[in-house]
N, C-alpha and C. Protein backbone atom coordinates (compact mmCIF):
# COMPACT_ATOMS: atom_id res chain seq x y z
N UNK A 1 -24.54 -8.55 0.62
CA UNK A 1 -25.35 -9.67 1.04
C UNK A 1 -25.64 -10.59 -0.14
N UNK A 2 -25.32 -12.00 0.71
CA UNK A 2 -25.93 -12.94 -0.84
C UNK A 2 -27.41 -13.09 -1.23
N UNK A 3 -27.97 -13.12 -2.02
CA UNK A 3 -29.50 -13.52 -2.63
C UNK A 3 -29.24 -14.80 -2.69
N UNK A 4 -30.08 -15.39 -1.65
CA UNK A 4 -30.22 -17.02 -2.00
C UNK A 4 -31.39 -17.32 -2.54
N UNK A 5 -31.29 -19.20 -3.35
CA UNK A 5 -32.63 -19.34 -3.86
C UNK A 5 -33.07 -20.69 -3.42
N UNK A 6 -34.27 -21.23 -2.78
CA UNK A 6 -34.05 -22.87 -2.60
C UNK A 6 -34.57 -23.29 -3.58
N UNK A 7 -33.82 -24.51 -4.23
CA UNK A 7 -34.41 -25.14 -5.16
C UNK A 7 -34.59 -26.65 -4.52
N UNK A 8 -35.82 -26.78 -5.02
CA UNK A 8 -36.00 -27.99 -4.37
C UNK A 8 -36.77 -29.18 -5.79
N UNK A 9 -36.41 -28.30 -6.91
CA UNK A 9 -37.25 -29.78 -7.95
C UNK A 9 -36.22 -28.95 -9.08
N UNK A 10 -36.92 -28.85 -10.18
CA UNK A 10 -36.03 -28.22 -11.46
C UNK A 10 -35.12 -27.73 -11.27
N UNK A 11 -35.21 -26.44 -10.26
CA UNK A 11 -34.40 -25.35 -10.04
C UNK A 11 -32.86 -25.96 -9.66
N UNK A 12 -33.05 -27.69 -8.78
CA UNK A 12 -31.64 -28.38 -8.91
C UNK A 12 -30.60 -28.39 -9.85
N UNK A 13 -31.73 -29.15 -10.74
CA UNK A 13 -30.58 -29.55 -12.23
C UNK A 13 -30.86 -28.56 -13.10
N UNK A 14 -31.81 -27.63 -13.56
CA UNK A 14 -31.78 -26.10 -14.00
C UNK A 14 -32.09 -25.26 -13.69
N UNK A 15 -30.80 -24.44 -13.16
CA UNK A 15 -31.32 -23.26 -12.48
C UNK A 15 -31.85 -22.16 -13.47
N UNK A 16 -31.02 -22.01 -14.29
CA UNK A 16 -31.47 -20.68 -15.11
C UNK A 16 -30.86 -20.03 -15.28
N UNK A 17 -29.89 -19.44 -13.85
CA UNK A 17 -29.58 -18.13 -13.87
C UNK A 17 -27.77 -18.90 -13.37
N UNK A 18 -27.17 -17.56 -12.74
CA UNK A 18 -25.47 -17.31 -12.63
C UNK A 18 -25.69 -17.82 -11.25
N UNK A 19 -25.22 -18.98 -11.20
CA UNK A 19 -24.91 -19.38 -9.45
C UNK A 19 -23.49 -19.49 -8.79
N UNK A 20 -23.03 -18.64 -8.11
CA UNK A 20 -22.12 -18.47 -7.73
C UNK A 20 -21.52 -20.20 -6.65
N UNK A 21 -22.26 -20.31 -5.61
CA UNK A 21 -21.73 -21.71 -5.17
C UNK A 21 -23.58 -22.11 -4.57
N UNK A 22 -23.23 -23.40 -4.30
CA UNK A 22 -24.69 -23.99 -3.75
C UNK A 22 -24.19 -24.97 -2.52
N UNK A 23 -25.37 -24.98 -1.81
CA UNK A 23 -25.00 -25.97 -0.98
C UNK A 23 -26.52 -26.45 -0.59
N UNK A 24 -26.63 -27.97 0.19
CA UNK A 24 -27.85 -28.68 1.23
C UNK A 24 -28.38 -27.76 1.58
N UNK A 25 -29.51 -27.43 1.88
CA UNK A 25 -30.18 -26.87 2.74
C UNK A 25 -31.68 -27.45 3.43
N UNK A 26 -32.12 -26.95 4.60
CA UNK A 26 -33.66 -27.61 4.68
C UNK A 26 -34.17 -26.45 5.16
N UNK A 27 -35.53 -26.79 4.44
CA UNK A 27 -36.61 -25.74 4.85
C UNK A 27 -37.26 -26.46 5.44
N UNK A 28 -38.03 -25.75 6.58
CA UNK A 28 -38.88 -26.46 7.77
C UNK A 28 -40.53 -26.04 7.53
N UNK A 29 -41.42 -27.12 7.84
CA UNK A 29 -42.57 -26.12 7.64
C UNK A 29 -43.17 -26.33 5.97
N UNK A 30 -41.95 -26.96 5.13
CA UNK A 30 -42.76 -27.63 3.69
C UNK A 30 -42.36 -29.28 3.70
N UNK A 31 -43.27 -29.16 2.42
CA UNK A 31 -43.13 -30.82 1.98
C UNK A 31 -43.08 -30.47 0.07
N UNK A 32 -42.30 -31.57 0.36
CA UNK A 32 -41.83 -31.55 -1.86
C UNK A 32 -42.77 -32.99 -2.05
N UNK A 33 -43.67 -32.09 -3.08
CA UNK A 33 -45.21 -33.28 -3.63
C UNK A 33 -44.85 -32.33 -4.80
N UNK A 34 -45.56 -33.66 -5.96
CA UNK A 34 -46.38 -33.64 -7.25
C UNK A 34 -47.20 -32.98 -6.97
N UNK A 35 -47.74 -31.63 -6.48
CA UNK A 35 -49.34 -31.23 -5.91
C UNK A 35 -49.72 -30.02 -6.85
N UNK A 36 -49.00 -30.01 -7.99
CA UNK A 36 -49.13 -28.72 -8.94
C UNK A 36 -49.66 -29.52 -10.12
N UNK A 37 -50.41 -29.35 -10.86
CA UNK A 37 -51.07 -29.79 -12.66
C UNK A 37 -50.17 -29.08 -13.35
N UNK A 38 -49.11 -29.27 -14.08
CA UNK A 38 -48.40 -28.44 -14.90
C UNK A 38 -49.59 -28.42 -16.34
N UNK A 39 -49.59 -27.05 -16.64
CA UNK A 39 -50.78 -26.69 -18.38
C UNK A 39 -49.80 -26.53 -19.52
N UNK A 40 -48.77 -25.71 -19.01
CA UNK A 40 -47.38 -25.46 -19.62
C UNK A 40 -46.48 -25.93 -19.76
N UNK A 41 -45.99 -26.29 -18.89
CA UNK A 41 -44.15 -27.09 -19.11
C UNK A 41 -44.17 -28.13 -19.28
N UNK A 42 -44.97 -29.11 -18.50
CA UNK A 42 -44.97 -30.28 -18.62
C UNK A 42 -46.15 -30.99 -18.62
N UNK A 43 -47.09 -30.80 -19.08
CA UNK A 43 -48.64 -31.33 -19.71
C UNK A 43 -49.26 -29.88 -20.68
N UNK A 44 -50.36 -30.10 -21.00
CA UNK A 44 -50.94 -29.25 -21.67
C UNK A 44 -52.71 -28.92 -20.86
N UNK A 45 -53.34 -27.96 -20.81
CA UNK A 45 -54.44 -27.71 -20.46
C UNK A 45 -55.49 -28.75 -20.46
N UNK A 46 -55.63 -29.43 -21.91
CA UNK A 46 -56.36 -30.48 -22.17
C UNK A 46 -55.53 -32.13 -21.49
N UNK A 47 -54.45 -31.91 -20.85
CA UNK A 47 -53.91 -32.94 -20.70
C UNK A 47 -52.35 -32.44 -19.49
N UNK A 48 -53.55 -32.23 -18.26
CA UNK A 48 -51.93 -31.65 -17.96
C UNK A 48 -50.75 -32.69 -17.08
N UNK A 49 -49.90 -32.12 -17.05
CA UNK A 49 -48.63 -33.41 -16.24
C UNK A 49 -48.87 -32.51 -14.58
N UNK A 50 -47.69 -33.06 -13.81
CA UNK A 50 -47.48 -32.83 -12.46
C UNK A 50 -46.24 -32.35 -12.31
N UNK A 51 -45.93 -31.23 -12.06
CA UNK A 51 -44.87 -30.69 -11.50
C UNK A 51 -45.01 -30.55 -9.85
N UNK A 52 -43.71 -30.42 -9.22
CA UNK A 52 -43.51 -30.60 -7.58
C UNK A 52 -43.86 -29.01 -7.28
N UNK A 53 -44.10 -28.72 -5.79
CA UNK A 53 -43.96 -27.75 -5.28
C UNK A 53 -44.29 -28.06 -3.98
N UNK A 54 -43.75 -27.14 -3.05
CA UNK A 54 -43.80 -27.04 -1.74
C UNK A 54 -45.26 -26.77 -0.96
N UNK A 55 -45.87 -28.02 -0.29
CA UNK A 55 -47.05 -27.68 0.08
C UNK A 55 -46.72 -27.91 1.58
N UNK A 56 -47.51 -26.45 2.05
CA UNK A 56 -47.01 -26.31 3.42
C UNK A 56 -47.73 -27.23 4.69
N UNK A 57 -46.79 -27.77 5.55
CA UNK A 57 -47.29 -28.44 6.49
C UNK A 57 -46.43 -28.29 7.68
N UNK A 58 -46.52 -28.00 8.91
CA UNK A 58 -46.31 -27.39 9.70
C UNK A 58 -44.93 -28.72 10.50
N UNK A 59 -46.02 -29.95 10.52
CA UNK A 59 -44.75 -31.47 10.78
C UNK A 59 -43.64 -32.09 9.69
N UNK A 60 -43.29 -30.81 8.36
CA UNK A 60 -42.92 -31.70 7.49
C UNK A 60 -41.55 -30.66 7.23
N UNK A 61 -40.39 -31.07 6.73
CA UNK A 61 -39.32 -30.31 5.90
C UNK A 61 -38.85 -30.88 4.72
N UNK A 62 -38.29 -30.20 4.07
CA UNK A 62 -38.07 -30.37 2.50
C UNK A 62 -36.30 -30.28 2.63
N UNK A 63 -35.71 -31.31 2.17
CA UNK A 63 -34.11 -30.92 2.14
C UNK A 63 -34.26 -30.30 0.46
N UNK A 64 -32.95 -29.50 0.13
CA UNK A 64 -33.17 -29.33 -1.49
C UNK A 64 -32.02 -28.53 -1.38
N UNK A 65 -31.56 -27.36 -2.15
CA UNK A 65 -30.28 -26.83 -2.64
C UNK A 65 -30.55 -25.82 -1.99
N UNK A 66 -29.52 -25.06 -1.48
CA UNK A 66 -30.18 -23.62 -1.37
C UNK A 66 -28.30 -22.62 -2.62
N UNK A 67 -29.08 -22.10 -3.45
CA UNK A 67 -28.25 -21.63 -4.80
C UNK A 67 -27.87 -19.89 -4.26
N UNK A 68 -26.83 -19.91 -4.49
CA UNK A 68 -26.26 -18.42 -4.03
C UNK A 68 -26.48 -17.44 -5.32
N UNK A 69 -26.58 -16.65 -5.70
CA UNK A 69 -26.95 -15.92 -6.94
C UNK A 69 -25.99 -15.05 -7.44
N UNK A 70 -25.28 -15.43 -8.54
CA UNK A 70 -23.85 -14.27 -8.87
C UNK A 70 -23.90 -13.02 -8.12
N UNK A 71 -22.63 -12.31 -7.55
CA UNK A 71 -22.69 -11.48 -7.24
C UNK A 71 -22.92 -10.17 -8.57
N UNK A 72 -24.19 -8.87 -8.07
CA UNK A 72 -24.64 -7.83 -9.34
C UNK A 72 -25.50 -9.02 -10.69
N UNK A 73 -25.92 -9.93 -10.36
CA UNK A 73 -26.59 -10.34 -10.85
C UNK A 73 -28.54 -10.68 -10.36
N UNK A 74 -28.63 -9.71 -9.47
CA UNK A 74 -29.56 -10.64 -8.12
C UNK A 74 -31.33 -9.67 -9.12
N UNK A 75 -30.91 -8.70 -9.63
CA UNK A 75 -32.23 -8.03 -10.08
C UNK A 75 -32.54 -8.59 -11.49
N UNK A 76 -31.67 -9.36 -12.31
CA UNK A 76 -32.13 -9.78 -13.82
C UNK A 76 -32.49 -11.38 -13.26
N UNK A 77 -31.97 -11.80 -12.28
CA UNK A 77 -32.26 -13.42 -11.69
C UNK A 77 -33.77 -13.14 -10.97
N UNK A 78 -34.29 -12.22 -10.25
CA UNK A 78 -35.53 -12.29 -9.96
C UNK A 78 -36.42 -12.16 -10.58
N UNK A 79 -36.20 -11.05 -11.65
CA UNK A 79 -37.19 -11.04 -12.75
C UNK A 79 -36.88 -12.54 -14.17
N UNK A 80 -36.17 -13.11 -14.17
CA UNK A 80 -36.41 -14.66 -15.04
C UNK A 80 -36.86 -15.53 -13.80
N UNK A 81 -36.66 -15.68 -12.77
CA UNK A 81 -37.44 -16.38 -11.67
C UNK A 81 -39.08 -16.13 -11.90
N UNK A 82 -39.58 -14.89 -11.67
CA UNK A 82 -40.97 -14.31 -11.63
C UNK A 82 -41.61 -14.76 -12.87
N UNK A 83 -40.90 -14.74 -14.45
CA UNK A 83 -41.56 -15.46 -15.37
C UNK A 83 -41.32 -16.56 -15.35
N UNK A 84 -40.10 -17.63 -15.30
CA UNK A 84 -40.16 -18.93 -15.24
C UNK A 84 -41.52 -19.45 -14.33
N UNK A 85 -41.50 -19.03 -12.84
CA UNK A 85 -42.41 -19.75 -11.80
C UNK A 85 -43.46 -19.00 -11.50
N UNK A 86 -43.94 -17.97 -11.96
CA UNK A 86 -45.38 -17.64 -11.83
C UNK A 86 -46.38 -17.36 -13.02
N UNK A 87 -45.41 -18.44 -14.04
CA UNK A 87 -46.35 -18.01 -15.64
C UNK A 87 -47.67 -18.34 -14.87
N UNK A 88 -48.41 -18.98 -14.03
CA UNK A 88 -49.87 -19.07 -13.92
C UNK A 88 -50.19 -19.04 -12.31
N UNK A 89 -49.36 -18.63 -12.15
CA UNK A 89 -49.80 -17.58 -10.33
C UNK A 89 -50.24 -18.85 -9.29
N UNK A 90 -49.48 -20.33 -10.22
CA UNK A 90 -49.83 -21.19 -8.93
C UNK A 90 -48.60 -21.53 -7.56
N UNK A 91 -47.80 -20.94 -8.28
CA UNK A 91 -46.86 -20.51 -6.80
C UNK A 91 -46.62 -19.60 -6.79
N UNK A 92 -46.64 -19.36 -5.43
CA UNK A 92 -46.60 -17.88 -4.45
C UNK A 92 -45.19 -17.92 -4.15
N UNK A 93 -43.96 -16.46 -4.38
CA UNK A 93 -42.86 -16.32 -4.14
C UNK A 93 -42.81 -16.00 -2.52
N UNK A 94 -42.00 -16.49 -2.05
CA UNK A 94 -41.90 -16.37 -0.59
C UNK A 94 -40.27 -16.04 0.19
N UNK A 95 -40.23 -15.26 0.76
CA UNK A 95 -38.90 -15.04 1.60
C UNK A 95 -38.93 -15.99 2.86
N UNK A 96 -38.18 -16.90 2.85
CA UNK A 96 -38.20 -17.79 3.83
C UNK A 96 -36.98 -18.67 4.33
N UNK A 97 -37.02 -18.54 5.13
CA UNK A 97 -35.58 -19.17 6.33
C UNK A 97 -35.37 -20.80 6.22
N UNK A 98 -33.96 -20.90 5.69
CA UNK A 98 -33.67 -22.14 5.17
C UNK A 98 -32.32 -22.29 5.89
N UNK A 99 -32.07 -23.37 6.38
CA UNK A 99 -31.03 -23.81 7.06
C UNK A 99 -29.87 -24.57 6.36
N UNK A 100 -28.68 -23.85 6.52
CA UNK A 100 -27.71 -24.58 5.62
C UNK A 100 -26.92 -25.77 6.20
N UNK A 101 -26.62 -26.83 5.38
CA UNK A 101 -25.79 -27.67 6.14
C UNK A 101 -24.48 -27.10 6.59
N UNK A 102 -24.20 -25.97 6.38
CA UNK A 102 -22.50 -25.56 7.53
C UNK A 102 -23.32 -24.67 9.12
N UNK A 103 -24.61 -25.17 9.02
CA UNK A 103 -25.48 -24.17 10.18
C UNK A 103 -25.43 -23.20 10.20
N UNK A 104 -25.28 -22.29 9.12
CA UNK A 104 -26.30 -21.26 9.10
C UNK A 104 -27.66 -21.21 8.56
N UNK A 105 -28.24 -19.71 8.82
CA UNK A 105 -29.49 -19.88 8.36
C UNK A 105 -29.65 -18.49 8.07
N UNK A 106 -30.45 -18.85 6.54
CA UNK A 106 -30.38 -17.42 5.73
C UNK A 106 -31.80 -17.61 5.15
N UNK A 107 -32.39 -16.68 4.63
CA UNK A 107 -33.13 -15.78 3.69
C UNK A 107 -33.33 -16.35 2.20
N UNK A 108 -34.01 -17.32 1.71
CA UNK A 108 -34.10 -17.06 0.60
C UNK A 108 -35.45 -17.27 -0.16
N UNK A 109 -35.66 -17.21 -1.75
CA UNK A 109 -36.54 -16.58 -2.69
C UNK A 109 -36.92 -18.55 -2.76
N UNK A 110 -38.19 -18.28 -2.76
CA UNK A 110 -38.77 -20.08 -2.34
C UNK A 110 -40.22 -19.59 -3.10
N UNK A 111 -40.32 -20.85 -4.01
CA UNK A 111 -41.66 -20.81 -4.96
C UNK A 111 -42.41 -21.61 -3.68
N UNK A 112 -43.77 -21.89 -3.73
CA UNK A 112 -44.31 -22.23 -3.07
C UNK A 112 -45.60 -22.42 -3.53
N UNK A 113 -46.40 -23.34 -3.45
CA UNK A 113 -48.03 -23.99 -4.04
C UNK A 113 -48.80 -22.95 -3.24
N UNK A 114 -49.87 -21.88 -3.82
CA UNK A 114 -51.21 -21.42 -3.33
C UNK A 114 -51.88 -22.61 -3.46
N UNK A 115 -52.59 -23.23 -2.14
CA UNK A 115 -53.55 -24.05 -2.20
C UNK A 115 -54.77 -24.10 -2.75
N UNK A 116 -55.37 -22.82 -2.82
CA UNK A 116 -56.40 -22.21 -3.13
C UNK A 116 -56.35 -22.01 -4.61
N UNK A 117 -55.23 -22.24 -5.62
CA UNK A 117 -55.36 -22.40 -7.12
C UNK A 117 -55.98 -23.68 -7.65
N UNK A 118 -56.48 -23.28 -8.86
CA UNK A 118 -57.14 -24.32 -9.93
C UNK A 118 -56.01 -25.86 -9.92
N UNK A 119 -54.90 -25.19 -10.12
CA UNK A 119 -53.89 -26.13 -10.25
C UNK A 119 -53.15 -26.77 -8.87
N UNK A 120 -53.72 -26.50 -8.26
CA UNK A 120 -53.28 -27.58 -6.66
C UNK A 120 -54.31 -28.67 -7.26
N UNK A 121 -53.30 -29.98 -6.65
CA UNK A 121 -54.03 -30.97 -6.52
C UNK A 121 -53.30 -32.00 -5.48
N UNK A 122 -52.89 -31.26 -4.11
CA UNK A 122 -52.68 -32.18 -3.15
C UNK A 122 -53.24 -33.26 -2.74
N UNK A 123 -52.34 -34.70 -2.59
CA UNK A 123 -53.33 -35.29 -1.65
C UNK A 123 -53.52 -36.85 -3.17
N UNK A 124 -52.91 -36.28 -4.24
CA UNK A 124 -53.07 -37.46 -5.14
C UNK A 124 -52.83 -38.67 -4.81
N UNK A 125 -52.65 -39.88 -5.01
CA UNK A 125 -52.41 -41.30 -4.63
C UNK A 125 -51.09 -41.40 -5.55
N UNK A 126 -50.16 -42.30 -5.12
CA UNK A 126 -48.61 -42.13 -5.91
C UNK A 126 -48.86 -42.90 -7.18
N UNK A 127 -50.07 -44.02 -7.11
CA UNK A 127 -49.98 -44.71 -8.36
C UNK A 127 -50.74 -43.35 -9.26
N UNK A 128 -51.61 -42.91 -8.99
CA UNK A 128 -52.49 -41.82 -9.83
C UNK A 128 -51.30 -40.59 -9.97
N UNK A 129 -50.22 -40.42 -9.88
CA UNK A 129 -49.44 -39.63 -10.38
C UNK A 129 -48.37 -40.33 -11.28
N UNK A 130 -47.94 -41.73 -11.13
CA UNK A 130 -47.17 -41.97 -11.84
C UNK A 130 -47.83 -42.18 -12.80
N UNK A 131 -49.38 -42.51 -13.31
CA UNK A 131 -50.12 -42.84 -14.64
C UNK A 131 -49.85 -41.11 -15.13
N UNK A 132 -50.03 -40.32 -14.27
CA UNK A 132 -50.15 -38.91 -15.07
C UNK A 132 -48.90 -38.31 -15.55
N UNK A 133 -48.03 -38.69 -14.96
CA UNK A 133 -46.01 -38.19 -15.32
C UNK A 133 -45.88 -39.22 -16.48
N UNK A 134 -46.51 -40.14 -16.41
CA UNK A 134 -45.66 -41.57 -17.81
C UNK A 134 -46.57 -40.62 -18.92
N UNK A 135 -47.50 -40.25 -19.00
CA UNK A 135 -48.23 -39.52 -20.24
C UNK A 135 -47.79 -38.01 -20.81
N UNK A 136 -47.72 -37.71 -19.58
CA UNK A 136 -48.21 -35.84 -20.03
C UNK A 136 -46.75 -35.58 -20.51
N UNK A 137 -47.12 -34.54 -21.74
CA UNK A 137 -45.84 -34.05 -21.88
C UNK A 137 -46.25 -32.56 -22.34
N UNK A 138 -45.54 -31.77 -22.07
CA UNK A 138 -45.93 -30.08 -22.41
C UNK A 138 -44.75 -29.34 -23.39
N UNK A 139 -44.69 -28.13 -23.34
CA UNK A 139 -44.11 -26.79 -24.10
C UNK A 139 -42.65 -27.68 -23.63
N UNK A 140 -41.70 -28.04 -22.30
CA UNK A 140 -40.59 -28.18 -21.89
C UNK A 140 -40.15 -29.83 -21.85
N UNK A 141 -41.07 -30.82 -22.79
CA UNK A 141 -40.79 -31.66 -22.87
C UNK A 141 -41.83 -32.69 -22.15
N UNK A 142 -41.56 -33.99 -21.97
CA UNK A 142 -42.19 -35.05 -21.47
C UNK A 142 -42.13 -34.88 -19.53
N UNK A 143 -42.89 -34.89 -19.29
CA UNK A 143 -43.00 -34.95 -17.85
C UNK A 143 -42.04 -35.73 -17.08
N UNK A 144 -42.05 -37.33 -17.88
CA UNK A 144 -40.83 -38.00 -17.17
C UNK A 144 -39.20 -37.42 -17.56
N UNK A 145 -39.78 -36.65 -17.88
CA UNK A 145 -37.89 -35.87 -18.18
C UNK A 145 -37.72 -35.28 -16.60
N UNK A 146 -38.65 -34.71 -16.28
CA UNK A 146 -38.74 -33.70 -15.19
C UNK A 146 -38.67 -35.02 -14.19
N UNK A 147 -39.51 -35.73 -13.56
CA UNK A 147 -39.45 -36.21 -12.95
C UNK A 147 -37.98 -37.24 -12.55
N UNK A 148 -37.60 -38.09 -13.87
CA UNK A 148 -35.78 -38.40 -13.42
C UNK A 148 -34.99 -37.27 -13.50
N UNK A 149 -34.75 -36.52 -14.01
CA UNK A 149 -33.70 -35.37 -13.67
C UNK A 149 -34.00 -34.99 -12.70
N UNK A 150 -35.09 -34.61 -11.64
CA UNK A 150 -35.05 -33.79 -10.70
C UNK A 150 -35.12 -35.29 -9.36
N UNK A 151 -35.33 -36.41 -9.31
CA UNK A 151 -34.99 -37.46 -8.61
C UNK A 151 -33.28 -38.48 -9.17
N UNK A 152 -32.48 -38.14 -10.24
CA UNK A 152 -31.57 -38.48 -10.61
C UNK A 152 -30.36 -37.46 -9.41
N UNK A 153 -30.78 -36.14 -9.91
CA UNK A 153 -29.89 -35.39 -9.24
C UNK A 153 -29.98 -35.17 -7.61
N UNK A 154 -30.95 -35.58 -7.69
CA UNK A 154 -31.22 -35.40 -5.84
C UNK A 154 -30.32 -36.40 -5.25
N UNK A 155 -30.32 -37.48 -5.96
CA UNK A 155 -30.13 -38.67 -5.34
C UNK A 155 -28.26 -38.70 -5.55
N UNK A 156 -27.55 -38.18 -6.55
CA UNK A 156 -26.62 -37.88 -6.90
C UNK A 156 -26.08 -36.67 -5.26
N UNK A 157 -26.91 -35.59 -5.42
CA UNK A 157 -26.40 -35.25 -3.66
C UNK A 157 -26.61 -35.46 -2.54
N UNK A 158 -27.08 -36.64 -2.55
CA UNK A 158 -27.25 -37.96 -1.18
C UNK A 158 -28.39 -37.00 -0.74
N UNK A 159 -29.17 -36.28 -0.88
CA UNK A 159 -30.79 -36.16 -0.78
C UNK A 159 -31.43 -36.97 -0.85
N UNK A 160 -32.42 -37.93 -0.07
CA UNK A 160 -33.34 -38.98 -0.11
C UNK A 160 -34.78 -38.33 -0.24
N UNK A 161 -35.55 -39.20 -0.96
CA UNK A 161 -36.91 -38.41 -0.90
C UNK A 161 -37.32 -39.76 -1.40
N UNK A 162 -38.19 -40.32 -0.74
CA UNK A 162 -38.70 -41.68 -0.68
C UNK A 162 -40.01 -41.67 -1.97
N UNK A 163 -40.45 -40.95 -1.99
CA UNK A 163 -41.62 -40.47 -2.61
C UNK A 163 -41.42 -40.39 -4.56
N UNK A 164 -40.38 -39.93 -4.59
CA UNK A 164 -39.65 -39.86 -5.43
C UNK A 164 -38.90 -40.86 -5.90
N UNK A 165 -38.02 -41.61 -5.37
CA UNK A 165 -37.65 -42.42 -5.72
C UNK A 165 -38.60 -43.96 -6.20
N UNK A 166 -39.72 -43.96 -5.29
CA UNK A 166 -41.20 -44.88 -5.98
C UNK A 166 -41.40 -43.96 -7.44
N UNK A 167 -41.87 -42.84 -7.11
CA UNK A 167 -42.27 -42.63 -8.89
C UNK A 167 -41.63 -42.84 -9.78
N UNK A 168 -39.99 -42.49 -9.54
CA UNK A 168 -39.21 -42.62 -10.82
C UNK A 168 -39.24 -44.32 -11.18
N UNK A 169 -38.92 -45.32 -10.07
CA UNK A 169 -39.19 -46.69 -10.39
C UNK A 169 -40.60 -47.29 -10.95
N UNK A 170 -41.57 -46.68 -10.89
CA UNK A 170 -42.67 -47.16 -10.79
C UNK A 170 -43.11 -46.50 -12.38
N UNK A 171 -42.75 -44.73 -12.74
CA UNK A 171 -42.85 -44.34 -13.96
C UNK A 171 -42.35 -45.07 -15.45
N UNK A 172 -40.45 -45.72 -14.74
CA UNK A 172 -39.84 -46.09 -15.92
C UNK A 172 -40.54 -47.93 -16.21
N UNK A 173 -41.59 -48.48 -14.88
CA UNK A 173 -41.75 -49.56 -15.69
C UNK A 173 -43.33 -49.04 -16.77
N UNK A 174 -44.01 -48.60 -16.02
CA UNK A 174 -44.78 -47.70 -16.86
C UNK A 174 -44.67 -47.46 -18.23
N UNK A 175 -44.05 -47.16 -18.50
CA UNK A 175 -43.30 -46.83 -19.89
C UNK A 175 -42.27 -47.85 -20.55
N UNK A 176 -42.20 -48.78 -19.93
CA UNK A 176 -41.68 -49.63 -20.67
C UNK A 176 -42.43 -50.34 -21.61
């Protein structure tokens, strides 16, 4: 059996681990928001940035990758998954049913926003996130790194995300 993974922000353009093939997928039941305070990767505690994650809503789906995981590679890929995405326990790992664009539908390892963490902050205004992505930068670089690479590549696999595509336009005049 394959170990699948959805990536739906970083996990696109870096996965991490041995990916055997990838393809479209949608998960039903999320939405891809800025709704995480990054302390670590991409802001700092005293200054943190916005990383994406899946905040659940029952009318909403998320298109994003769904990544096949080398075959005999699936137990050293969960444990660098578990430290990459739960250094601060604000996403919850989840087994969850993602639909592939050849129509199937499989099983896979999906980070996901606890609402109930310090670091949710659903519900921001898009201009009040692009002031916070043009600033923050953390341990993994400048926030707007994260933000065009993970709206560069989306858009590169004909993934639309409207939301995204305003911040990245709206970040790079920001910073000009």
């Amino acid at each position: 059996m394959t170990m699948w993974v959805f990536g739906y922000g970083s996990l696109v353009w870096n996965p991490g681990f041995e990916v055997s093939h990838q393809m479209i997928a949608t998960l039903p039941g999320y939405a891809r928001s800025f709704c995480m305070r990054s302390i670590h990767h991409r802001g700092t505690s005293k200054a943190p940035g916005l990383v994406l994650a899946l905040d659940e809503s029952q009318t909403a789906s998320c298109q994003g990758v769904a990544l096949a995981v080398a075959g005999g590679k699936e137990a050293e890929t969960l444990e660098y998954l578990r430290e990459r995405e739960l250094i601060s326990s604000a996403y919850l790992e989840r087994d969850l049913d993602i639909r592939l664009d050849d129509g199937r539908n499989v099983r896979a390892v999906t980070y996901v926003i606890d609402p109930h963490h310090v670091q949710y902050c659903g519900g921001l205004p898009l201009e009040e996130q692009a002031r916070i992505i043009a600033h923050a930068i953390g341990g993994l670089g400048p926030n707007t790194e994260y933000l065009y690479n993970t709206a560069d590549h989306l858009a590169q696999l004909g993934i639309a995300d409207s939301d995204l595509e305003w911040l990245s336009g709206r970040v790079r005049r920001l910073c000009a």
